[in-house]
N, C-alpha and C. Protein backbone atom coordinates (compact mmCIF):
# COMPACT_ATOMS: atom_id res chain seq x y z
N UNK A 1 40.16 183.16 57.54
CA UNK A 1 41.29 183.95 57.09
C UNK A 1 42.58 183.18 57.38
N UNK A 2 43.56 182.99 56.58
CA UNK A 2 44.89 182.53 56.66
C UNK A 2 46.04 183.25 56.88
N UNK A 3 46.44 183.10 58.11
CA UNK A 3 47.44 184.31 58.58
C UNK A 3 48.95 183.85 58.43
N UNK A 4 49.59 184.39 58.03
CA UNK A 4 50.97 184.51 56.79
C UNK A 4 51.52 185.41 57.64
N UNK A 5 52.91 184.61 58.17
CA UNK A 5 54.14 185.13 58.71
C UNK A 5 54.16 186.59 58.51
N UNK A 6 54.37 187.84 58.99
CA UNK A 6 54.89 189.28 58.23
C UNK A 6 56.01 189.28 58.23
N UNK A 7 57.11 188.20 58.55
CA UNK A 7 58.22 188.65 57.98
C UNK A 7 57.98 187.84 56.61
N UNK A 8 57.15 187.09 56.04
CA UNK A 8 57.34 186.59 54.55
C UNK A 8 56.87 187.44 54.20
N UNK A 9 55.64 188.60 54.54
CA UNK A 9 55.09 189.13 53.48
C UNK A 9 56.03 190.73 53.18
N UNK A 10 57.30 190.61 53.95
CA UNK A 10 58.11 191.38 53.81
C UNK A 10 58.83 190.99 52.59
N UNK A 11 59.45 189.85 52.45
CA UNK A 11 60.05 189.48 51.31
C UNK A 11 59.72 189.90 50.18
N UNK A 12 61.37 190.60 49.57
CA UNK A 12 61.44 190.95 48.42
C UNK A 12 61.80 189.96 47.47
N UNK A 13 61.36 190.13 45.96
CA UNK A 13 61.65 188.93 44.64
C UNK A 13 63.31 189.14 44.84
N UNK A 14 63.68 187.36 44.61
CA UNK A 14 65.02 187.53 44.07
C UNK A 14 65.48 188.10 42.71
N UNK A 15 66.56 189.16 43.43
CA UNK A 15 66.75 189.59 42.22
C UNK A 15 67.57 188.87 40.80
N UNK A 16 67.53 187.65 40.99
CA UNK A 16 68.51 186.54 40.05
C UNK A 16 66.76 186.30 39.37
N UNK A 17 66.11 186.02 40.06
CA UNK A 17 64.71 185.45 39.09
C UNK A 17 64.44 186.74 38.51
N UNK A 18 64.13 187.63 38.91
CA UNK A 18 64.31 189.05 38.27
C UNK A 18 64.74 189.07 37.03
N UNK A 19 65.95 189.36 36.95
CA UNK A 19 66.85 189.48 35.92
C UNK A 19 66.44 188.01 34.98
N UNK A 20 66.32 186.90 35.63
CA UNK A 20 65.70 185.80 34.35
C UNK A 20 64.82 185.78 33.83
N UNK A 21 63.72 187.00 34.23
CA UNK A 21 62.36 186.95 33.85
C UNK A 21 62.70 188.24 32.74
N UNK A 22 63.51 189.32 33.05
CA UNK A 22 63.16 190.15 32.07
C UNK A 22 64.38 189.87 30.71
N UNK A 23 65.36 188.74 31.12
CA UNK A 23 66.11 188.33 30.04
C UNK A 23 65.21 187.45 28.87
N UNK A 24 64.23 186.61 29.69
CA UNK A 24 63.46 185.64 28.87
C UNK A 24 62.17 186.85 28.19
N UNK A 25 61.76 187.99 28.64
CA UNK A 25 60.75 188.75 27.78
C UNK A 25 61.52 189.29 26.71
N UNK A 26 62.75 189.73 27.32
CA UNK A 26 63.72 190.26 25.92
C UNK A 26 64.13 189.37 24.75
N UNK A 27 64.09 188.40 25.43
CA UNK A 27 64.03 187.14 24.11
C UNK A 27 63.19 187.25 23.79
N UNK A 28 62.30 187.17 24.48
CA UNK A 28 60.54 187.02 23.23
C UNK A 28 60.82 188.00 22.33
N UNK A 29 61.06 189.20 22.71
CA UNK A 29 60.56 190.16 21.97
C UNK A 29 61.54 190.61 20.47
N UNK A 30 62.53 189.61 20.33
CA UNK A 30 63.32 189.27 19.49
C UNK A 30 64.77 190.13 19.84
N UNK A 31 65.15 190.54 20.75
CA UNK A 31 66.34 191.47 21.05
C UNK A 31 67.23 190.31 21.35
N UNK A 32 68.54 190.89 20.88
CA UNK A 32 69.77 190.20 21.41
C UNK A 32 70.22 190.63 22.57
N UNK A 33 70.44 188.95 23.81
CA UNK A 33 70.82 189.29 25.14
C UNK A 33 71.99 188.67 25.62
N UNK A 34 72.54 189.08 26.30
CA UNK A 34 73.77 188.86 26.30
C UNK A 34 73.68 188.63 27.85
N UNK A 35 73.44 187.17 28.32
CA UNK A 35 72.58 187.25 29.74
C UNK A 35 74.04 186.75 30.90
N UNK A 36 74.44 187.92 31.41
CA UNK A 36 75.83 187.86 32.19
C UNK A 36 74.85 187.82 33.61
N UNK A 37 73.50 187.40 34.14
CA UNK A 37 73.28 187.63 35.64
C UNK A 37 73.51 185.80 35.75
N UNK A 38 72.95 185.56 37.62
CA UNK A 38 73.51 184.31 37.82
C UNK A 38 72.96 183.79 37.76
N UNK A 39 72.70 182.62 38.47
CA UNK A 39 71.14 181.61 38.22
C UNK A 39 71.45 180.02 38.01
N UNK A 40 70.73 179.46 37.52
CA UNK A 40 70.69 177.97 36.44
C UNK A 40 71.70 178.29 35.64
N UNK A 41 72.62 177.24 35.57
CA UNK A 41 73.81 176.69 34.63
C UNK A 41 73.06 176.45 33.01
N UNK A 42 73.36 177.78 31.87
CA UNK A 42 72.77 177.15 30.86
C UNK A 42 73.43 175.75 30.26
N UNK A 43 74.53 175.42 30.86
CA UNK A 43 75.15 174.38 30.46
C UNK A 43 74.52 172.77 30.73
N UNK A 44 74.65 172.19 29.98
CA UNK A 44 74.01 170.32 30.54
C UNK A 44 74.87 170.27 31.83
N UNK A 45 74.90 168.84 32.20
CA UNK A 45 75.38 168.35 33.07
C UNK A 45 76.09 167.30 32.28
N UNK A 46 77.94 166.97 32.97
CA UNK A 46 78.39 166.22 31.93
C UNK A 46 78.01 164.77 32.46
N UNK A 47 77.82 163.87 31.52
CA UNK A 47 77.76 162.42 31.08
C UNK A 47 78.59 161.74 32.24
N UNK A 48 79.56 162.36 32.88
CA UNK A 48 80.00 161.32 33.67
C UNK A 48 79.66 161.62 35.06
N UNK A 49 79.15 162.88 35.12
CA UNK A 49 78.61 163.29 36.39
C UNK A 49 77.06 162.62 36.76
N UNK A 50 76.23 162.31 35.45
CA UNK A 50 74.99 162.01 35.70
C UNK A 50 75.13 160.45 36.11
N UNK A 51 76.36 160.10 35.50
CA UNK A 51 76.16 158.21 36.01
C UNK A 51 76.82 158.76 37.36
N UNK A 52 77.24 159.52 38.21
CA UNK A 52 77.07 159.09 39.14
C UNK A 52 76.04 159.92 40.67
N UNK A 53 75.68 160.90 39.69
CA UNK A 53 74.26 161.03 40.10
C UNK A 53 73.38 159.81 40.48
N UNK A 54 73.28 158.85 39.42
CA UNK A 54 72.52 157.60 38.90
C UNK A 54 72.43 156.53 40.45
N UNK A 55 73.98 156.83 40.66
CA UNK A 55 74.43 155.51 41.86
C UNK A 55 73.84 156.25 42.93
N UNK A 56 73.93 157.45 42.86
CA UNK A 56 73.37 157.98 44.71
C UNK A 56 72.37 158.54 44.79
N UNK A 57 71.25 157.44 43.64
CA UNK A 57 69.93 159.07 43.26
C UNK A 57 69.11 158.62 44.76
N UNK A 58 69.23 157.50 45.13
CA UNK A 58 68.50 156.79 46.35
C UNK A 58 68.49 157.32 47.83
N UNK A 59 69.98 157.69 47.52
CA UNK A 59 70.28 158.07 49.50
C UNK A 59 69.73 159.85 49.41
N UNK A 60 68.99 159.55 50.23
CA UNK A 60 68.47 160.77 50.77
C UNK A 60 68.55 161.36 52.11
N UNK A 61 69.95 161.09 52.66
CA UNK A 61 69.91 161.40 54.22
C UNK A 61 70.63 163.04 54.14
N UNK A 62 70.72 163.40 55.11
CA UNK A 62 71.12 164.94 54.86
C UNK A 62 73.04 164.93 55.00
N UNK A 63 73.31 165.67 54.17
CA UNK A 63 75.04 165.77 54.09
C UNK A 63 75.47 166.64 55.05
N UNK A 64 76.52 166.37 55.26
CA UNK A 64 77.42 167.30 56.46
C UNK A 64 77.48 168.87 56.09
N UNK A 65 77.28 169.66 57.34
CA UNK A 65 76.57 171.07 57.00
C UNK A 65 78.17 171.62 56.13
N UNK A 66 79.11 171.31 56.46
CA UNK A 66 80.28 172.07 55.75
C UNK A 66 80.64 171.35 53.94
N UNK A 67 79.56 170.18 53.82
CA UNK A 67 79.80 169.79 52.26
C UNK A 67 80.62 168.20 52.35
N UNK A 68 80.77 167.46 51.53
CA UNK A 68 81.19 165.58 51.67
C UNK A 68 82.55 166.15 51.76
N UNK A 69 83.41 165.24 52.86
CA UNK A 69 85.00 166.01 52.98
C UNK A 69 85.43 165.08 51.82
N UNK A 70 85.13 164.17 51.48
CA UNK A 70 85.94 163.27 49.89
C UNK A 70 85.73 164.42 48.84
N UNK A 71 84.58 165.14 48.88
CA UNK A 71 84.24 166.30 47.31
C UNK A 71 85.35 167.41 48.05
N UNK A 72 86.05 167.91 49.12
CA UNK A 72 86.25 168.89 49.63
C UNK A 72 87.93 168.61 49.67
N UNK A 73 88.29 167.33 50.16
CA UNK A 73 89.69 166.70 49.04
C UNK A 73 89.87 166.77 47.91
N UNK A 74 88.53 166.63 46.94
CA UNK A 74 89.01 166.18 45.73
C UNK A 74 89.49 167.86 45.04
N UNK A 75 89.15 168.50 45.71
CA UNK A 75 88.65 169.95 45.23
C UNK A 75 90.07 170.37 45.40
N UNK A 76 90.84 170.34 46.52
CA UNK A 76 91.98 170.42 47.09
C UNK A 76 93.14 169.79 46.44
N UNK A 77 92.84 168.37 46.03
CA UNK A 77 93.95 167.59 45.10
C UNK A 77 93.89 168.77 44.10
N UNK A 78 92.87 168.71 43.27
CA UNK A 78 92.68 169.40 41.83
C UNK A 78 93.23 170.96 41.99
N UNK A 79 93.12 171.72 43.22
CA UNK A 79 93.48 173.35 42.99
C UNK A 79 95.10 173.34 43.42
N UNK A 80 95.33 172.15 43.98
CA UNK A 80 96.86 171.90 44.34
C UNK A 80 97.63 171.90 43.05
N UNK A 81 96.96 170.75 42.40
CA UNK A 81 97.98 170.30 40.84
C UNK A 81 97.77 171.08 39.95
N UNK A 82 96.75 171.50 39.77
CA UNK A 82 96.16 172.42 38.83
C UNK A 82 96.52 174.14 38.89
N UNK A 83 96.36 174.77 40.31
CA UNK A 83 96.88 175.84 40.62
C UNK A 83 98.06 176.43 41.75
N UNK A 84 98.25 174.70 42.23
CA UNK A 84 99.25 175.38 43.25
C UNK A 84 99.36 175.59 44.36
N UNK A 85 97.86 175.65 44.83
CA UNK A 85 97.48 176.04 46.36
C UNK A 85 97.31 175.24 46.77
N UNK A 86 97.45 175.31 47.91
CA UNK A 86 97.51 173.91 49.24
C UNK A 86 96.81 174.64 50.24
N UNK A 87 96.62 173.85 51.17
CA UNK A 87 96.12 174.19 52.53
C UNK A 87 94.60 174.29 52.49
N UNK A 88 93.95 173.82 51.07
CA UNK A 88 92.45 174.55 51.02
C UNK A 88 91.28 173.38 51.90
N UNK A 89 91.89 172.59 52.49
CA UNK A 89 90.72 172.20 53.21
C UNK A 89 89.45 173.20 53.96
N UNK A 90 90.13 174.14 54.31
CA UNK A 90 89.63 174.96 55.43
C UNK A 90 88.95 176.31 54.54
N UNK A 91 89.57 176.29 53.69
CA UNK A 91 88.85 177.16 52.19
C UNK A 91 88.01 176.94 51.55
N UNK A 92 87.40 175.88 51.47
CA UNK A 92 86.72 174.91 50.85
C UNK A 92 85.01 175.07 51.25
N UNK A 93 84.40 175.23 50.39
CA UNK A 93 82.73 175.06 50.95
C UNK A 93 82.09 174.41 50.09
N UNK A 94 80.93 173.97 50.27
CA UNK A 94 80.54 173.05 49.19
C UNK A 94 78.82 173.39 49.71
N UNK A 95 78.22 173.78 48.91
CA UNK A 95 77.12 174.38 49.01
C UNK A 95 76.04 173.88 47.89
N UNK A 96 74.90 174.02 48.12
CA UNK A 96 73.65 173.90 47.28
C UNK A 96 73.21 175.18 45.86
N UNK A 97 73.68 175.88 46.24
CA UNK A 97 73.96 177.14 45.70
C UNK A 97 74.50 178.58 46.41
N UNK A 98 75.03 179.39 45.26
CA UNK A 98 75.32 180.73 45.77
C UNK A 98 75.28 181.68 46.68
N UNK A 99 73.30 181.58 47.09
CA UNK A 99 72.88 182.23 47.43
C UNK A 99 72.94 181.82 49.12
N UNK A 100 72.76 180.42 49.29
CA UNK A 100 73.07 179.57 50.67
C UNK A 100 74.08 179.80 51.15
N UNK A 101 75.40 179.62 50.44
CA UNK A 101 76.86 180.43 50.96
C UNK A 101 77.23 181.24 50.80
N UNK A 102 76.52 182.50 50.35
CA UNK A 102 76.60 183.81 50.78
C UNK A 102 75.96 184.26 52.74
């Protein structure tokens, strides 16, 4: 017999896969969906982001738990010029997804 944590077998389905599973049956079934839950980016990834994906597909060491402080500047230049705000170092998170920085 293979004995399995009880707090996993407590775990409930995410409700984001949820909602993607019954958006993708509603497609099958020919209905129009209008899919506002969160999830996977239906969008590509742009062309200049993947070349530099490309350069760092190698390093595999683990990143700093608060996110790369150069992506966490750049974020800061851009909401400065772009919106105005300053001070966002400390505002700033840089996460794997949603659900991790919640």
């Amino acid at each position: 017999m293979i004995a399995i944590n009880k707090n996993i077998l407590a775990l409930k389905p995410s409700a984001t896969l949820e909602i993607n599973q019954k958006v993708k049956e509603l497609k099958n079934k020919g209905k129009t969906i209008f899919h506002l839950g969160f999830g996977q980016s239906p969008f590509s990834v742009h062309k200049s982001i993947v070349k530099k994906l490309r350069k760092y597909a190698t390093v595999n060491t683990y990143l700093p738990t608060l996110g790369l402080p150069e992506l966490i500047n750049q974020i800061g230049v851009f909401l400065k010029e772009h919106q105005g705000i300053t001070d966002t170092n400390r505002a700033v998170y840089i996460g794997p997804g949603s659900k991790e920085l919640l």
